[in-house]
Protein backbone atom coordinates (compact mmCIF):
# COMPACT_ATOMS: atom_id res chain seq x y z
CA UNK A 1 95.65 119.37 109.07
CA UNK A 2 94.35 119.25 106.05
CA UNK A 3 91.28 117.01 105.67
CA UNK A 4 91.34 116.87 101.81
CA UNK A 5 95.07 116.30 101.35
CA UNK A 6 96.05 112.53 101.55
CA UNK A 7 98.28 111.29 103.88
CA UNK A 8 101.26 108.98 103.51
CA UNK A 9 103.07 107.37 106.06
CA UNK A 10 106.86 106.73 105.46
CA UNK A 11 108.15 103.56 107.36
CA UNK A 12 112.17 103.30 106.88
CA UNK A 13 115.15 103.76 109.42
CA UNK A 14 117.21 105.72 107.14
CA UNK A 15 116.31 109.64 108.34
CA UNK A 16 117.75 110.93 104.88
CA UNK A 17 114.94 108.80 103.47
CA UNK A 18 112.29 110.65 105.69
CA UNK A 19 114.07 113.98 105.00
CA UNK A 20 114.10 113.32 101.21
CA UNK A 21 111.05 112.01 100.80
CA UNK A 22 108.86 114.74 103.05
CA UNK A 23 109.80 117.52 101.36
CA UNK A 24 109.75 115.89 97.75
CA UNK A 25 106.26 114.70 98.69
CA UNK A 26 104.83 117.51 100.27
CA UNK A 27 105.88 119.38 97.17
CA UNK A 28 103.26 117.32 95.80
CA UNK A 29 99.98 118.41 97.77
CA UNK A 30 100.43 115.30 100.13
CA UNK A 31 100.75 115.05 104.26
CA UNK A 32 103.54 113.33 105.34
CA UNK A 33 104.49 111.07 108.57
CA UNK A 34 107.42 108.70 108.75
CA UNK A 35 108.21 106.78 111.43
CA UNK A 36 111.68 104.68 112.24
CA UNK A 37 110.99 101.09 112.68
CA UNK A 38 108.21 98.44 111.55
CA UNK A 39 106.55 98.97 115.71
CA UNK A 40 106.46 102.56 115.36
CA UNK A 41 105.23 102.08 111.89
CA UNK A 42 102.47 99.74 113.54
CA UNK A 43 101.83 102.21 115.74
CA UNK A 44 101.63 105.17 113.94
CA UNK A 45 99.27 103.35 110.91
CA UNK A 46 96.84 102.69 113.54
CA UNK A 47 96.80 106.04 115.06
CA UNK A 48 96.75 108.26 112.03
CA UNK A 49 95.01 105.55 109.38
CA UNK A 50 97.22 107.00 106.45
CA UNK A 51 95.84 106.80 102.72
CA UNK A 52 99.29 105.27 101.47
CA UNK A 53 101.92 103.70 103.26
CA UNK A 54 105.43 103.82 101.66
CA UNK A 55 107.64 100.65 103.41
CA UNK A 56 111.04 99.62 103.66
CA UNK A 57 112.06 96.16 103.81
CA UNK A 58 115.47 95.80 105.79
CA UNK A 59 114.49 97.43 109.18
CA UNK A 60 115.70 96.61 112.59
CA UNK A 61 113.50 94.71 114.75
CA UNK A 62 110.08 93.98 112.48
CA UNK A 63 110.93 93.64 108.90
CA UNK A 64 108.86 94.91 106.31
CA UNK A 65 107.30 92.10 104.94
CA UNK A 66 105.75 91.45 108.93
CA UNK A 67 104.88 94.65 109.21
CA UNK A 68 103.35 94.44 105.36
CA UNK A 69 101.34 90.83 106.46
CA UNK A 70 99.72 93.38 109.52
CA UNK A 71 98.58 96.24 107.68
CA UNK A 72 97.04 93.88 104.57
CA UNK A 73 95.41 92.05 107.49
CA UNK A 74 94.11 94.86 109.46
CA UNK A 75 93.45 97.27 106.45
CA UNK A 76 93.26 95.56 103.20
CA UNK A 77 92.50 98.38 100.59
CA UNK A 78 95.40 100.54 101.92
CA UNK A 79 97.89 100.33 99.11
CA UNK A 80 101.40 99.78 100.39
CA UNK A 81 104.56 100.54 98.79
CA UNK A 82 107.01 98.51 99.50
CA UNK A 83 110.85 100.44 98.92
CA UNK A 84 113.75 99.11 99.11
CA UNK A 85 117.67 99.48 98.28
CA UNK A 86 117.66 95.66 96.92
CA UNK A 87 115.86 94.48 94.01
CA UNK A 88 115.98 91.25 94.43
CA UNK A 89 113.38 90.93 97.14
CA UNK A 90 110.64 92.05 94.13
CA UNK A 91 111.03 88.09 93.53
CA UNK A 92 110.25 87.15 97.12
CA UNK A 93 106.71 85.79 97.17
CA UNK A 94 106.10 87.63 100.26
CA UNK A 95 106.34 90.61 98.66
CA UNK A 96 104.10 90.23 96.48
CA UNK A 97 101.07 91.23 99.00
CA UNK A 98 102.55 94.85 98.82
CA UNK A 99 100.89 97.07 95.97
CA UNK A 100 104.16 98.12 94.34
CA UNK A 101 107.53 97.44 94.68
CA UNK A 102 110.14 100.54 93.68
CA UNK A 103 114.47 100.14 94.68
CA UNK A 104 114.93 103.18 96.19
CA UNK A 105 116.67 105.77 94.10
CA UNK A 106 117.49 109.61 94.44
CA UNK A 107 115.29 110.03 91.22
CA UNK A 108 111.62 109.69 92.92
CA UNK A 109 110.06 109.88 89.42
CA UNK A 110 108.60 106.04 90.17
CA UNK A 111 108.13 106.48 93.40
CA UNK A 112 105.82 109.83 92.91
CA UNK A 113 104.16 107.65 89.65
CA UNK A 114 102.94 105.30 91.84
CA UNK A 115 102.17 107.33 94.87
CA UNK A 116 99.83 109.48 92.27
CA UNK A 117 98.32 106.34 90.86
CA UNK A 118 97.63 104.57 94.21
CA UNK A 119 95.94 107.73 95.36
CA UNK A 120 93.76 108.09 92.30
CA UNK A 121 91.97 105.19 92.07
């Protein structure tokens, strides 16, 4: 591991979404960890205290926006990204807590823009 490169936990239960956005991300100099569900998500944030956490909404179990609320609590300056298939939850107030809000795509160009920004403040 790497102790320069960032690392970026992706939290969504699609696997083509971990798939596609590992090697898309790696690509870019980053380290990435997904994990399934909003507990292993939990779980995994606290174990491997990522840089930039990339978050799905509609999850079984823990939704996003819990999981969101639990991260901002325990680690506020953690940006989090939240991703998701449906834009209309970019109104929801509860998302506003999250540091950007991109619908998921198969273009990552916005995704990878904010990623790069997050990670350069």
């Amino acid at each position: 591991m790497d102790k320069d490169k960032k690392k970026i936990l992706v939290i969504d239960d699609e696997e083509s979404i971990h798939l596609l956005y590992k090697e898309e991300l790696e690509e870019e100099g980053y380290e990435v960890y997904s994990a399934i569900d909003g507990e292993e998500g939990l779980k995994k944030f606290h174990e491997l205290r990522p840089d930039l956490v990339i978050l799905d909404i509609n999850m079984p179990g823990m939704d996003g926006i819990d999981v969101l609320r639990q991260m901002k609590q325990e680690r506020p300056g953690v940006p989090v990204i939240l991703n998701s298939a449906y834009p209309e939850y970019k109104q929801d107030l509860a998302s506003w807590a999250s540091d950007d809000y991109i619908v998921k795509s198969f273009n990552l160009d916005a995704l990878k823009d904010s990623v790069r920004r997050h990670l350069t403040k």
